[in-house]
C-alpha atoms as a PDB file:
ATOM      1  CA  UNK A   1     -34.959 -55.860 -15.603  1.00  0.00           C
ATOM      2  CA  UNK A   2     -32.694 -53.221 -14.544  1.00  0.00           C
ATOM      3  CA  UNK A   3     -32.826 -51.268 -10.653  1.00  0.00           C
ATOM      4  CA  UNK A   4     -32.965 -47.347 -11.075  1.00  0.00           C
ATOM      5  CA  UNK A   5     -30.460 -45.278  -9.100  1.00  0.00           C
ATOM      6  CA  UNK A   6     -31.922 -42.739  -7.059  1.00  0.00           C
ATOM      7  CA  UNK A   7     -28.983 -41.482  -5.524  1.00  0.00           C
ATOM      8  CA  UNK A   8     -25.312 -40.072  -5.289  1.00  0.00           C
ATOM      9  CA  UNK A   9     -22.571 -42.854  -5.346  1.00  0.00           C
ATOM     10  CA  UNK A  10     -20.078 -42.793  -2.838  1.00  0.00           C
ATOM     11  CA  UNK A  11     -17.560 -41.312  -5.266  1.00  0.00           C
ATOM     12  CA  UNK A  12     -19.870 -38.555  -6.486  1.00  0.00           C
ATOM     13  CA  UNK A  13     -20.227 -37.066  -2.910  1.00  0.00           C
ATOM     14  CA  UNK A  14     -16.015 -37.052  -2.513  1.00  0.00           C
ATOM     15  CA  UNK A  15     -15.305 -35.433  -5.985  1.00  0.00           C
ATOM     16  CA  UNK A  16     -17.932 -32.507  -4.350  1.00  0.00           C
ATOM     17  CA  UNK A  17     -16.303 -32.553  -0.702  1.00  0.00           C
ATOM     18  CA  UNK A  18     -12.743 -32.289  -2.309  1.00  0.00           C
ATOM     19  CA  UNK A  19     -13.702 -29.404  -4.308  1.00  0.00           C
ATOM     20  CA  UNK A  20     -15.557 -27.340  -1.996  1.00  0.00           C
ATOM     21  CA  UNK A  21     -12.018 -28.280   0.774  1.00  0.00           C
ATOM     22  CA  UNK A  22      -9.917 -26.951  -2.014  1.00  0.00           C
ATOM     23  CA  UNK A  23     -12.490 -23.888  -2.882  1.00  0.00           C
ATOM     24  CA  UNK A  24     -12.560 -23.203   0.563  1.00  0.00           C
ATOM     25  CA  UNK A  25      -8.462 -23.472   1.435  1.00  0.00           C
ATOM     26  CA  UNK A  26      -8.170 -20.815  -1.699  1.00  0.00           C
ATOM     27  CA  UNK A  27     -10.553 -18.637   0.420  1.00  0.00           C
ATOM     28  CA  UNK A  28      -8.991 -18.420   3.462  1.00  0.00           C
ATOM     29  CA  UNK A  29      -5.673 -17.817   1.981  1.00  0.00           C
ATOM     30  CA  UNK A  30      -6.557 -14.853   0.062  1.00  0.00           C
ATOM     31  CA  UNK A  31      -8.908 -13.602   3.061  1.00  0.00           C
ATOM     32  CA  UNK A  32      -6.110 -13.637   5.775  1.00  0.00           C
ATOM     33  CA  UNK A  33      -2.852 -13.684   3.700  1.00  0.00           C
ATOM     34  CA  UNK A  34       0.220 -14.328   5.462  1.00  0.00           C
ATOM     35  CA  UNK A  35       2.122 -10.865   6.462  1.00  0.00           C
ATOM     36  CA  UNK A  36       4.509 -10.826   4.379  1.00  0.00           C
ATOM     37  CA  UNK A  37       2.146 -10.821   1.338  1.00  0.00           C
ATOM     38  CA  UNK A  38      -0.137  -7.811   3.179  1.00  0.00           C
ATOM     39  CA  UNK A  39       2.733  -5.831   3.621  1.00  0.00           C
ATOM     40  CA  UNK A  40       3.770  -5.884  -0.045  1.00  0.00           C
ATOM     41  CA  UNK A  41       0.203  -4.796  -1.726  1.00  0.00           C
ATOM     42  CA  UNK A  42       0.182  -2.212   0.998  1.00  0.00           C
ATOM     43  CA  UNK A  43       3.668  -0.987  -0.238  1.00  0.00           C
ATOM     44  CA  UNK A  44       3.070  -0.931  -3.978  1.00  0.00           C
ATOM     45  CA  UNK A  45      -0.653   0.939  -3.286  1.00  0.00           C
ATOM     46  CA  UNK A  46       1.722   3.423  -1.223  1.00  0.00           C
ATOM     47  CA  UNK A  47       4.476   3.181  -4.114  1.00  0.00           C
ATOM     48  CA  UNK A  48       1.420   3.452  -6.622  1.00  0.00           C
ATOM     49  CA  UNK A  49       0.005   6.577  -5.401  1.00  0.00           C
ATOM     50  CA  UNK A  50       3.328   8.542  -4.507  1.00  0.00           C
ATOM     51  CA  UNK A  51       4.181   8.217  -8.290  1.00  0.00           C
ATOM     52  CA  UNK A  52       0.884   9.560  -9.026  1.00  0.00           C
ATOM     53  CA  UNK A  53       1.495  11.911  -7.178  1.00  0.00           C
ATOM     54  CA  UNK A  54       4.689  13.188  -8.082  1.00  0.00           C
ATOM     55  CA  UNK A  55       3.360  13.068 -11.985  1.00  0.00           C
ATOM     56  CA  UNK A  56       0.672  15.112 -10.997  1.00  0.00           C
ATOM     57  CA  UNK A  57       2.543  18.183  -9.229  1.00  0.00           C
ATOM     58  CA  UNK A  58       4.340  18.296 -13.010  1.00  0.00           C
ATOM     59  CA  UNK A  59       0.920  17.875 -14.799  1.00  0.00           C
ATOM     60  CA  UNK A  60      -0.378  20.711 -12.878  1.00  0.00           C
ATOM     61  CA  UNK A  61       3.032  22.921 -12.300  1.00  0.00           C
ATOM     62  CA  UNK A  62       2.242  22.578  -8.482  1.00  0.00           C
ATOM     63  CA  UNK A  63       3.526  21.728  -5.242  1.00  0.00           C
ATOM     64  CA  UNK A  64       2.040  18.657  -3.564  1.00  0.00           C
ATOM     65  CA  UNK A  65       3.013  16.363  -0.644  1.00  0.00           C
ATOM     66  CA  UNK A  66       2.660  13.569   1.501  1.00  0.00           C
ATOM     67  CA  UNK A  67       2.395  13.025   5.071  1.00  0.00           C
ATOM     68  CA  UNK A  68       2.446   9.964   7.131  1.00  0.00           C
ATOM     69  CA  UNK A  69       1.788   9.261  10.720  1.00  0.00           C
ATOM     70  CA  UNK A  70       0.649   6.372  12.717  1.00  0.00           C
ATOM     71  CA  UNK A  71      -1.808   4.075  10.388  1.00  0.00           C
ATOM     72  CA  UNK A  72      -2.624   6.683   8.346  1.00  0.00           C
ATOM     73  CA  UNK A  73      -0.804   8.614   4.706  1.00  0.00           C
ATOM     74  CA  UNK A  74      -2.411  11.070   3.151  1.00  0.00           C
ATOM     75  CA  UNK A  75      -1.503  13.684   0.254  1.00  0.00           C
ATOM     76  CA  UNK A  76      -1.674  17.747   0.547  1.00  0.00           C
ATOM     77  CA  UNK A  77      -1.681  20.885  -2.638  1.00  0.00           C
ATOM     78  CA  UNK A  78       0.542  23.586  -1.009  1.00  0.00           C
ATOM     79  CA  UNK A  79      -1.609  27.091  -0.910  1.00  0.00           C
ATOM     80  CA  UNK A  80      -0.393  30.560  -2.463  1.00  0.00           C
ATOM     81  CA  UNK A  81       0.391  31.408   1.398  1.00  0.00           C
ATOM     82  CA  UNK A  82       2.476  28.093   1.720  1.00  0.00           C
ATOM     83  CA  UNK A  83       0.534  26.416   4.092  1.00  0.00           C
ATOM     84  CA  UNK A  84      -0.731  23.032   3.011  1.00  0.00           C
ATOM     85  CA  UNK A  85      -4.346  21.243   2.308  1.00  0.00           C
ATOM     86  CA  UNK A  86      -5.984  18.255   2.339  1.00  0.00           C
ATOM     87  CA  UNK A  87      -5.717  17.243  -1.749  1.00  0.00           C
ATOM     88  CA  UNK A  88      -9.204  15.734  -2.001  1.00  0.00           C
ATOM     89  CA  UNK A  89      -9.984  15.360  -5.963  1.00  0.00           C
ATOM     90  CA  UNK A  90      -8.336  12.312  -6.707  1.00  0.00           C
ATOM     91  CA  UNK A  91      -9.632   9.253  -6.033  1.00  0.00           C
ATOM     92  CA  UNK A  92      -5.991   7.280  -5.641  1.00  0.00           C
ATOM     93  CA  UNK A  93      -4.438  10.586  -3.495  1.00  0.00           C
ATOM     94  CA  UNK A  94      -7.350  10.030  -1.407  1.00  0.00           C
ATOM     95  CA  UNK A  95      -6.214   9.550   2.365  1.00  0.00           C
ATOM     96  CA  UNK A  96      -5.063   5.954   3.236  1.00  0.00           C
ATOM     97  CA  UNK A  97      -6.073   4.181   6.412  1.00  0.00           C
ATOM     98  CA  UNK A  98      -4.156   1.006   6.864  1.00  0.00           C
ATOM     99  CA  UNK A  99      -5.232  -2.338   8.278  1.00  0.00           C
ATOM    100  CA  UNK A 100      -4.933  -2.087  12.037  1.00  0.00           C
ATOM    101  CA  UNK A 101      -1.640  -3.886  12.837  1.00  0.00           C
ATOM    102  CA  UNK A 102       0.051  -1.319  10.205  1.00  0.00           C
ATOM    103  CA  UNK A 103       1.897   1.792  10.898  1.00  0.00           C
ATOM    104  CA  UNK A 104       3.588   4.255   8.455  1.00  0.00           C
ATOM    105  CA  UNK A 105       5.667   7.120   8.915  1.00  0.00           C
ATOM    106  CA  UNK A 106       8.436   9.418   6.800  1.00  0.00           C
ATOM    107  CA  UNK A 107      11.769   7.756   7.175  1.00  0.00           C
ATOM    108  CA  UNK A 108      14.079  10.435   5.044  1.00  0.00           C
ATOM    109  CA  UNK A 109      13.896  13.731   3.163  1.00  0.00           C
ATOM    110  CA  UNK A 110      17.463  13.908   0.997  1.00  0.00           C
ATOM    111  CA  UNK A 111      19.400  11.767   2.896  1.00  0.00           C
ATOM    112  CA  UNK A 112      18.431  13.465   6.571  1.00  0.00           C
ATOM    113  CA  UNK A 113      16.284  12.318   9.227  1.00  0.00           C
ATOM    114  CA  UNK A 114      12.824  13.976   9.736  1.00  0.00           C
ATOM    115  CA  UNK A 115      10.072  14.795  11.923  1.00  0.00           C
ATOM    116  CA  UNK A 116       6.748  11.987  11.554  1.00  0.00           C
ATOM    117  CA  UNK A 117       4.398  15.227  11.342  1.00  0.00           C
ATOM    118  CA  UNK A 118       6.680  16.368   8.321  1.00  0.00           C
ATOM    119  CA  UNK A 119       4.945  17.073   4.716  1.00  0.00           C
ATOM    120  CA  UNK A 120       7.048  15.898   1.869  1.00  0.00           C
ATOM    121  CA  UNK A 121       7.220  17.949  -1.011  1.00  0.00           C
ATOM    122  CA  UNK A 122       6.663  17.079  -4.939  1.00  0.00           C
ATOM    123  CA  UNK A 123       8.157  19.797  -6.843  1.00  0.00           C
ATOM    124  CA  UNK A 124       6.934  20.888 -10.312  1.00  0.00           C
ATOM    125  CA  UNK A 125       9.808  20.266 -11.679  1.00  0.00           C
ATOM    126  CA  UNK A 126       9.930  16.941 -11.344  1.00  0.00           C
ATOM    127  CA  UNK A 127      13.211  17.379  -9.386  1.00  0.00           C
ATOM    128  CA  UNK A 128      12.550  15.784  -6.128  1.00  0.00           C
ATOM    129  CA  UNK A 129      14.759  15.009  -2.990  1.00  0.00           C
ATOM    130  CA  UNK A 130      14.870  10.859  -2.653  1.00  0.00           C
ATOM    131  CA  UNK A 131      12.694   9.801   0.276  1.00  0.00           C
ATOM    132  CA  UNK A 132      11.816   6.803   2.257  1.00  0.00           C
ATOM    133  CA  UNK A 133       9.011   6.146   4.388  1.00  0.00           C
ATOM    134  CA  UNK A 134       8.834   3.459   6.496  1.00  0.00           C
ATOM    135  CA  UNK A 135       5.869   0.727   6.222  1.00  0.00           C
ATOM    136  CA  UNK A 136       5.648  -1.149   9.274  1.00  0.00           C
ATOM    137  CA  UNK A 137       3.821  -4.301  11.090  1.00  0.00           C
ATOM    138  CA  UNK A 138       4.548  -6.422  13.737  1.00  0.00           C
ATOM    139  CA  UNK A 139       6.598  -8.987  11.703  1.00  0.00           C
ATOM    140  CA  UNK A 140       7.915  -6.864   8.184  1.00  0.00           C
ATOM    141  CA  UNK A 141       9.146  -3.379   7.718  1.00  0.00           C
ATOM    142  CA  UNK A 142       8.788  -2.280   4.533  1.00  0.00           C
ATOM    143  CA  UNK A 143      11.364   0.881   3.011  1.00  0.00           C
ATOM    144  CA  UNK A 144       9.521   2.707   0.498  1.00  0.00           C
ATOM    145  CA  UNK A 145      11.746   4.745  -1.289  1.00  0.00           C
ATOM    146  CA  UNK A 146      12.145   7.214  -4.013  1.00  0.00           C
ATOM    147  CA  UNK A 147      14.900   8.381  -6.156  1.00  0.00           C
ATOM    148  CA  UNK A 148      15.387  12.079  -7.787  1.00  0.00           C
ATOM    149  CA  UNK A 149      13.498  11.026 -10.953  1.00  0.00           C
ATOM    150  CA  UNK A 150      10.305  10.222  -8.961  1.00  0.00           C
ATOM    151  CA  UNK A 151      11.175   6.279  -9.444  1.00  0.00           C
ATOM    152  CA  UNK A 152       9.533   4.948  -6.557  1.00  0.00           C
ATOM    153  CA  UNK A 153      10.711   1.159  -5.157  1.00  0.00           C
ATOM    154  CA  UNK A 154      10.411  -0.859  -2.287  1.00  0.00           C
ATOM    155  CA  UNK A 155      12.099  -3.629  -0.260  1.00  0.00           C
ATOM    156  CA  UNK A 156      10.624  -5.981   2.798  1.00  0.00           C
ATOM    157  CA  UNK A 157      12.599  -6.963   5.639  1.00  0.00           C
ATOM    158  CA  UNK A 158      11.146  -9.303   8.175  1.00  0.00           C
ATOM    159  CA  UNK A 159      11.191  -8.205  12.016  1.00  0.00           C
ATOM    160  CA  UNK A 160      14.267  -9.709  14.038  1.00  0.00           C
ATOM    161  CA  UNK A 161      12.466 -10.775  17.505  1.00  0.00           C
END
């Protein structure tokens, strides 16, 4: 006569704990992310959208910008009277509020220094000044950078304490 198993062996119950440990470690890591890893999908978003951008001031034969300043870019249509507004019909031009240890801010305007309030400009013509802004946390700066032909690139470099 055989005995009937109503249970879980011993075996059973580890194969389950190890997978849930390993589930679990996978979780965590893409949760929190080390630094170094936020920083970069925060830089190619930012490198994403100031391509975008730049292909839509030729799409639409139209000035358009982008400002940065403390945790927060956002993009602008220059007005008939040259003053500048809010560009609010795209979806990816849409202003960006980093995570809270982040800061941004415009680095250089064709080779020169400038002010962190400053707007800069994507001609029509597809003939841009290079750029850089600056992509920052408390342990990796981040260069975002554009050539003349709108190519848009970016390189890390960890915080020297």
């Amino acid at each position: 006569m055989r005995r009937r198993c109503d249970g879980f062996t011993l075996i059973e119950v580890l194969v389950v704990v190890i997978i849930i440990a390993i589930a679990s470690a996978v979780l965590i890591a893409n949760l929190d992310g080390d630094d170094r890893g936020r920083m970069e999908r925060e830089a190619r978003r930012l490198a994403t959208a100031l391509e975008h951008a730049a292909s839509l001031a030729q799409w639409h034969s139209e000035t358009l910008g982008v400002s940065a300043e403390g945790g927060v870019y956002r993009f602008w249509r220059r007005r008939a009277d040259d003053s500048w507004a809010v560009l609010d019909d795209d979806a990816l031009l849409a202003a960006r509020a980093l995570p809270a240890d982040f800061s941004v801010r415009p680095a250089s305007y064709g080779g020169a220094p400038v002010a962190e309030d400053a707007v800069l400009p994507f001609r029509a013509s597809g003939r841009n000044e290079p750029y850089s802004l600056l992509l920052a946390n408390p342990a990796w700066n981040v260069l975002v950078a554009a050539d003349p032909l709108n190519r848009v690139h970016f390189a890390a470099q960890a915080v020297s304490r």
